[in-house]
N, C-alpha and C. Protein backbone atom coordinates (compact mmCIF):
# COMPACT_ATOMS: atom_id res chain seq x y z
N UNK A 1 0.85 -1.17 0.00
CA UNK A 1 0.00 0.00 0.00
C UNK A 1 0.90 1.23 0.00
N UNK A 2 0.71 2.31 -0.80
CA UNK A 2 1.36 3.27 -0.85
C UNK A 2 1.36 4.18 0.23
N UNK A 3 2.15 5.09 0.73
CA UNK A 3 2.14 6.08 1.49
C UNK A 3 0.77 7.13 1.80
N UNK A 4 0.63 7.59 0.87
CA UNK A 4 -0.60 8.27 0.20
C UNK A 4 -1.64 7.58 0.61
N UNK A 5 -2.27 6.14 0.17
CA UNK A 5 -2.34 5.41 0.52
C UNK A 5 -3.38 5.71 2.35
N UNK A 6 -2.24 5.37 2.51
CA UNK A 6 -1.96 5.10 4.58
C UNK A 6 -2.34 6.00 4.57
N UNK A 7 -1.65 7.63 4.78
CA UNK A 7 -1.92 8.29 5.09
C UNK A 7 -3.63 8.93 5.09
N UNK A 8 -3.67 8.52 3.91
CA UNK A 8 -5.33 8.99 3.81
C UNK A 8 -6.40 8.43 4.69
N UNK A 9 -5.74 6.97 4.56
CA UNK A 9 -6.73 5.95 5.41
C UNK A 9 -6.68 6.44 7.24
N UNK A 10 -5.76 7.08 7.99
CA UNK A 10 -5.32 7.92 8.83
C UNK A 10 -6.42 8.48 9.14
N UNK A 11 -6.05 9.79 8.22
CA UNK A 11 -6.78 10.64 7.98
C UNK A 11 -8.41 10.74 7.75
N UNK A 12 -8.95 9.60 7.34
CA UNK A 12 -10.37 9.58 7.11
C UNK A 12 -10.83 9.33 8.54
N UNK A 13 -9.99 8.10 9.24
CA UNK A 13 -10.63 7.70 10.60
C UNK A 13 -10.91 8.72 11.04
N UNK A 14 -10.19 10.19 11.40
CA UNK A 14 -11.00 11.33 12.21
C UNK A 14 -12.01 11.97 11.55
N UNK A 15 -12.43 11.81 10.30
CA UNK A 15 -13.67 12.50 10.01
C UNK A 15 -14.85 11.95 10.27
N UNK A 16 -15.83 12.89 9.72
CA UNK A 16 -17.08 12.39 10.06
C UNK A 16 -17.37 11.38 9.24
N UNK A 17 -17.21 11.68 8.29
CA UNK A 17 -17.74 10.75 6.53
C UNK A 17 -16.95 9.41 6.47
N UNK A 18 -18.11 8.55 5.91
CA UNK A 18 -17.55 7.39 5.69
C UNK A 18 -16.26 6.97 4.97
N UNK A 19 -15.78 6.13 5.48
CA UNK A 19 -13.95 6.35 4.58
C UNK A 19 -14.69 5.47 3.36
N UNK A 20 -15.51 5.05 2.53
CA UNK A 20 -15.78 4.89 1.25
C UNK A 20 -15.56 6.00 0.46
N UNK A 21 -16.04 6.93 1.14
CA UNK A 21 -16.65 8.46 0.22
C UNK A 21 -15.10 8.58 -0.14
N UNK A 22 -14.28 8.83 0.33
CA UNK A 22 -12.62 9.23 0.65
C UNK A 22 -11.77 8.10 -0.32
N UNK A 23 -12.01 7.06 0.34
CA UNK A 23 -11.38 6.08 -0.42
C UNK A 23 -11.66 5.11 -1.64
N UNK A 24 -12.48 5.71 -1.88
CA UNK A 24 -13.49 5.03 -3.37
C UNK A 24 -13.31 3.37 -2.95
N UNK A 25 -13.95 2.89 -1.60
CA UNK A 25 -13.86 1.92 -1.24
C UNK A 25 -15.45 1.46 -1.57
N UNK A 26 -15.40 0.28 -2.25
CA UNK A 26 -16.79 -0.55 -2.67
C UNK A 26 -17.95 -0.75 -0.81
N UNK A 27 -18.83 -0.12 -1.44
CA UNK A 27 -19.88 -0.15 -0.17
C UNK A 27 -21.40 -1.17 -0.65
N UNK A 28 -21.38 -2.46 0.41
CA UNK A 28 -21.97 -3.21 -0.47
C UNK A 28 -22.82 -3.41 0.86
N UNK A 29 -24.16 -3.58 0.46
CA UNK A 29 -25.82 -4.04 1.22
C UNK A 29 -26.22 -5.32 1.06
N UNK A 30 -25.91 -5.98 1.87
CA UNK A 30 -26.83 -7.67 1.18
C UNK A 30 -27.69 -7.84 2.12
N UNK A 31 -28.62 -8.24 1.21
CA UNK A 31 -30.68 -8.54 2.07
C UNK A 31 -30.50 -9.88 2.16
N UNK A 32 -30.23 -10.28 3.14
CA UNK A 32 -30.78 -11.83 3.29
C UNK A 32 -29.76 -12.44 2.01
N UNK A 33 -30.39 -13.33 1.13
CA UNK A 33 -29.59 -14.33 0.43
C UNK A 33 -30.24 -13.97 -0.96
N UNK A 34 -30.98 -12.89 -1.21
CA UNK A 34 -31.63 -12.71 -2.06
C UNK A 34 -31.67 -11.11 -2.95
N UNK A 35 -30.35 -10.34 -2.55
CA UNK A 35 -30.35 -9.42 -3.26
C UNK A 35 -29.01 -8.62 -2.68
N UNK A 36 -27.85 -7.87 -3.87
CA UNK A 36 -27.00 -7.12 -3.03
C UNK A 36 -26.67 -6.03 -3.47
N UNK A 37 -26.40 -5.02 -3.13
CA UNK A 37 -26.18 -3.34 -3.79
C UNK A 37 -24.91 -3.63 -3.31
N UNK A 38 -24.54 -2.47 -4.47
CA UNK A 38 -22.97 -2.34 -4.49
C UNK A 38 -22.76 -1.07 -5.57
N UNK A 39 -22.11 -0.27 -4.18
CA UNK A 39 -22.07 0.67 -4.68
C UNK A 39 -20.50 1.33 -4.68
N UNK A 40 -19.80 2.48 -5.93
CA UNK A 40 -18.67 2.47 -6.00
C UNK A 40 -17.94 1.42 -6.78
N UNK A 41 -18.78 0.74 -7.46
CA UNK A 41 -17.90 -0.39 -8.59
C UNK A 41 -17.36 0.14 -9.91
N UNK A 42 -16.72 -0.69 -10.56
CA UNK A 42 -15.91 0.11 -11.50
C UNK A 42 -16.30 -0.48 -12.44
N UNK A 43 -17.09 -1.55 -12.83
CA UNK A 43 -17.65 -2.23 -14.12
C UNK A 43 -17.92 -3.96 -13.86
N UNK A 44 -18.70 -4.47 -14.71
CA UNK A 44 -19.18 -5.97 -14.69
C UNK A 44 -17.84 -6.68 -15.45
N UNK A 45 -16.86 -7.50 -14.70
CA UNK A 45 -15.91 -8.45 -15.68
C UNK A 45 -16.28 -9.68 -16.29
N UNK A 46 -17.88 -10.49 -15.60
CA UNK A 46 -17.89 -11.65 -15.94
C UNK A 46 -19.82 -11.13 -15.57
N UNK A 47 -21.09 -11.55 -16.59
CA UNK A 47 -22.08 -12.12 -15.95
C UNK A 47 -22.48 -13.38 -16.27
N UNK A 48 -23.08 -14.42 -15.42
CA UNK A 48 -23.98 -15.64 -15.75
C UNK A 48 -24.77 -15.57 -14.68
N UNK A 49 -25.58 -16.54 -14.96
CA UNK A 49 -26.50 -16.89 -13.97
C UNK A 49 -26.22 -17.24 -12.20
N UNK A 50 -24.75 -17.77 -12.59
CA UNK A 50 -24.14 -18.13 -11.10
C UNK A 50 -22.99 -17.69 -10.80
N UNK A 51 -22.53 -16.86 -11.17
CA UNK A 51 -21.29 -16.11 -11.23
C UNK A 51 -21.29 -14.69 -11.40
N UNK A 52 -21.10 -13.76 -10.81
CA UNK A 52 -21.04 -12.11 -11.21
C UNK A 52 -19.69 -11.27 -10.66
N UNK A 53 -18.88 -11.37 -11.78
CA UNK A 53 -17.46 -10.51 -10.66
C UNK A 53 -17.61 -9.29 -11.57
N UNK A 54 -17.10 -8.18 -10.56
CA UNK A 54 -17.48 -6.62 -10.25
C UNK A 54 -15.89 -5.91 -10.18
N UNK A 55 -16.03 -4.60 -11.33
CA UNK A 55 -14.60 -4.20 -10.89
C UNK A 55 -14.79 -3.30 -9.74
N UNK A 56 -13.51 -3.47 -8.45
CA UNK A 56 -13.52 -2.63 -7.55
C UNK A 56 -12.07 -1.65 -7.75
N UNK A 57 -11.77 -0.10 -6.95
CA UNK A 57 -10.59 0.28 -7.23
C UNK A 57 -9.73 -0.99 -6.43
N UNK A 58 -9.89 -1.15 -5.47
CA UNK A 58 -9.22 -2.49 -4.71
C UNK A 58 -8.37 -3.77 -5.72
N UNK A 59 -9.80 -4.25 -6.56
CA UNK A 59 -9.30 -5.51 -7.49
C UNK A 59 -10.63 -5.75 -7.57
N UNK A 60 -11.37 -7.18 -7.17
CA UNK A 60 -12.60 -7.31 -7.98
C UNK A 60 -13.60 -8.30 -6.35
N UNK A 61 -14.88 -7.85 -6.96
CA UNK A 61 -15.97 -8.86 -5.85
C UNK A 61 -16.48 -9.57 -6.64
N UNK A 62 -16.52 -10.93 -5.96
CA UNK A 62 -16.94 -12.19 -6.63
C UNK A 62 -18.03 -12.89 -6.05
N UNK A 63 -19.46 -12.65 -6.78
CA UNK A 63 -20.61 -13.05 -6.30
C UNK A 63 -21.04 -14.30 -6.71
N UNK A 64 -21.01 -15.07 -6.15
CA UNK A 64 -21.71 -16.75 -6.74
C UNK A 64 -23.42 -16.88 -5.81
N UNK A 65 -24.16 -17.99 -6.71
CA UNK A 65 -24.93 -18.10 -6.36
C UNK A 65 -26.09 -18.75 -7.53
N UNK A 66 -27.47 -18.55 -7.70
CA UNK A 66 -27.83 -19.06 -8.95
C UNK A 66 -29.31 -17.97 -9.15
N UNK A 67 -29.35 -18.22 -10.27
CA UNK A 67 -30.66 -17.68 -10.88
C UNK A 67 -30.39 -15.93 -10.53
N UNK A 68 -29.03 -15.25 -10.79
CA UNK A 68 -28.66 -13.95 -10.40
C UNK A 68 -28.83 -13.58 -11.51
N UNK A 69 -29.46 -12.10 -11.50
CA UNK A 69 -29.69 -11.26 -12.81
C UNK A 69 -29.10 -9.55 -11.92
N UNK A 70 -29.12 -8.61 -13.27
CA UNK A 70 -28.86 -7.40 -12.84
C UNK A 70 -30.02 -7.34 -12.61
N UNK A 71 -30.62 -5.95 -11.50
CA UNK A 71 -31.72 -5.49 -10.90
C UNK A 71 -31.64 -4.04 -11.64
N UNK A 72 -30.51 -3.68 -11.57
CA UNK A 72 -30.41 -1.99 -11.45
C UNK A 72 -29.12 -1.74 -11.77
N UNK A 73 -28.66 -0.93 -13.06
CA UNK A 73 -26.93 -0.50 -12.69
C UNK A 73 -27.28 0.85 -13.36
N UNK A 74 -26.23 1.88 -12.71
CA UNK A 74 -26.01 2.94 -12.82
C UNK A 74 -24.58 3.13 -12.66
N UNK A 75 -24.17 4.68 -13.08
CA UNK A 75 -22.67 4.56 -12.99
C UNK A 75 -21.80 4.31 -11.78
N UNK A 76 -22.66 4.13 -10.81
CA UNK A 76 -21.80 4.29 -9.77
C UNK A 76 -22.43 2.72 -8.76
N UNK A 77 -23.81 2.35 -8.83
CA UNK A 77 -24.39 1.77 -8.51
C UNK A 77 -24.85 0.04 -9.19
N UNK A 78 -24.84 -1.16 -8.58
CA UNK A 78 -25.44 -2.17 -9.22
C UNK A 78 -26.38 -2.78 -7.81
N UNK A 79 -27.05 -3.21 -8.57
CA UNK A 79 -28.14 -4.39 -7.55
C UNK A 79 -28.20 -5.58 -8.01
N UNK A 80 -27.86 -6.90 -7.70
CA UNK A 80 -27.90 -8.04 -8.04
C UNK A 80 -29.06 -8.51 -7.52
N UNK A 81 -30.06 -9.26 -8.06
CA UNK A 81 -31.09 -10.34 -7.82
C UNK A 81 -30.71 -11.86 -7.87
N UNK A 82 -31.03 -12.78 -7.32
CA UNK A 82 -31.33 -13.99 -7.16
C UNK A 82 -31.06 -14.79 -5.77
N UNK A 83 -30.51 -15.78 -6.00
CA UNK A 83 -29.95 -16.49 -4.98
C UNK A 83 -28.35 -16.22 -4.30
N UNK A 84 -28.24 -15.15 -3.59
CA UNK A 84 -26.76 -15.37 -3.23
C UNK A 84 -26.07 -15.85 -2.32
N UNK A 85 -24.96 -16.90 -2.80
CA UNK A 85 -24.97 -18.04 -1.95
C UNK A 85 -22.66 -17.57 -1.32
N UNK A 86 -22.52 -16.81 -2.13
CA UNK A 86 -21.59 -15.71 -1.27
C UNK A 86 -20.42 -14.66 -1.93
N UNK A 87 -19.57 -14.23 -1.01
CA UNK A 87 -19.58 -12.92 -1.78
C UNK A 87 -17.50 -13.30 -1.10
N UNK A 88 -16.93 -13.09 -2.70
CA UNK A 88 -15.67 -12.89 -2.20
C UNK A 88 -14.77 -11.90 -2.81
N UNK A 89 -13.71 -11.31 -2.17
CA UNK A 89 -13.27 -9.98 -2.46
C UNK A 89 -11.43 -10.91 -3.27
N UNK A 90 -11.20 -10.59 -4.41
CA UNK A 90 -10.07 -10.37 -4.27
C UNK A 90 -9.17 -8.95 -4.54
N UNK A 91 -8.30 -9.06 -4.24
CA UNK A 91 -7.35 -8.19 -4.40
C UNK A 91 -6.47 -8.25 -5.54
N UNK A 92 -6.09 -6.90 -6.45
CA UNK A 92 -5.23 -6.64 -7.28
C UNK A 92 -3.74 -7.24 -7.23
N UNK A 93 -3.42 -7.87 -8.02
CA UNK A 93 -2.16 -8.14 -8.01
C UNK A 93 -0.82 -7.51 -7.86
């Protein structure tokens, strides 16, 4: 992690505002097993029915599950529908 980086992450802890807003960090809502917002993504890399990975500035979120469709995307915003059976983050290389 870069200096810049750190420092910012520092720096956000004393504010009021969520360190997403600051850190263009992915802010994600999941309802139960059946729907997830995600907001702050950077684009769709993969869709199917049981598979949905999401670009984050981080690296990417990896949603499995079945019968998943888009609900809603906007530029900044997605909503996934179906069955979600879980949610994994990787990191940039």
């Amino acid at each position: 992690m870069s200096l810049w980086r750190r420092l910012l992450e520092e720096f956000t802890g004393q504010l009021e505002m969520p360190p997403e807003v600051y850190l263009d960090l992915p802010r994600t809502v999941l309802v139960g097993d059946r729907s997830i917002q995600i907001e702050n993504h950077k684009g769709i890399l993969e869709y199917t029915p049981r598979k949905i990975r999401v670009r984050t500035e981080q690296g990417e979120m990896i949603i499995v599950g079945a019968h998943m469709k888009i609900v809603s995307i906007i530029q900044q915003e997605l909503v996934i529908g179906g069955r979600i059976a879980g949610v994994q983050f990787a990191a940039k290389p």
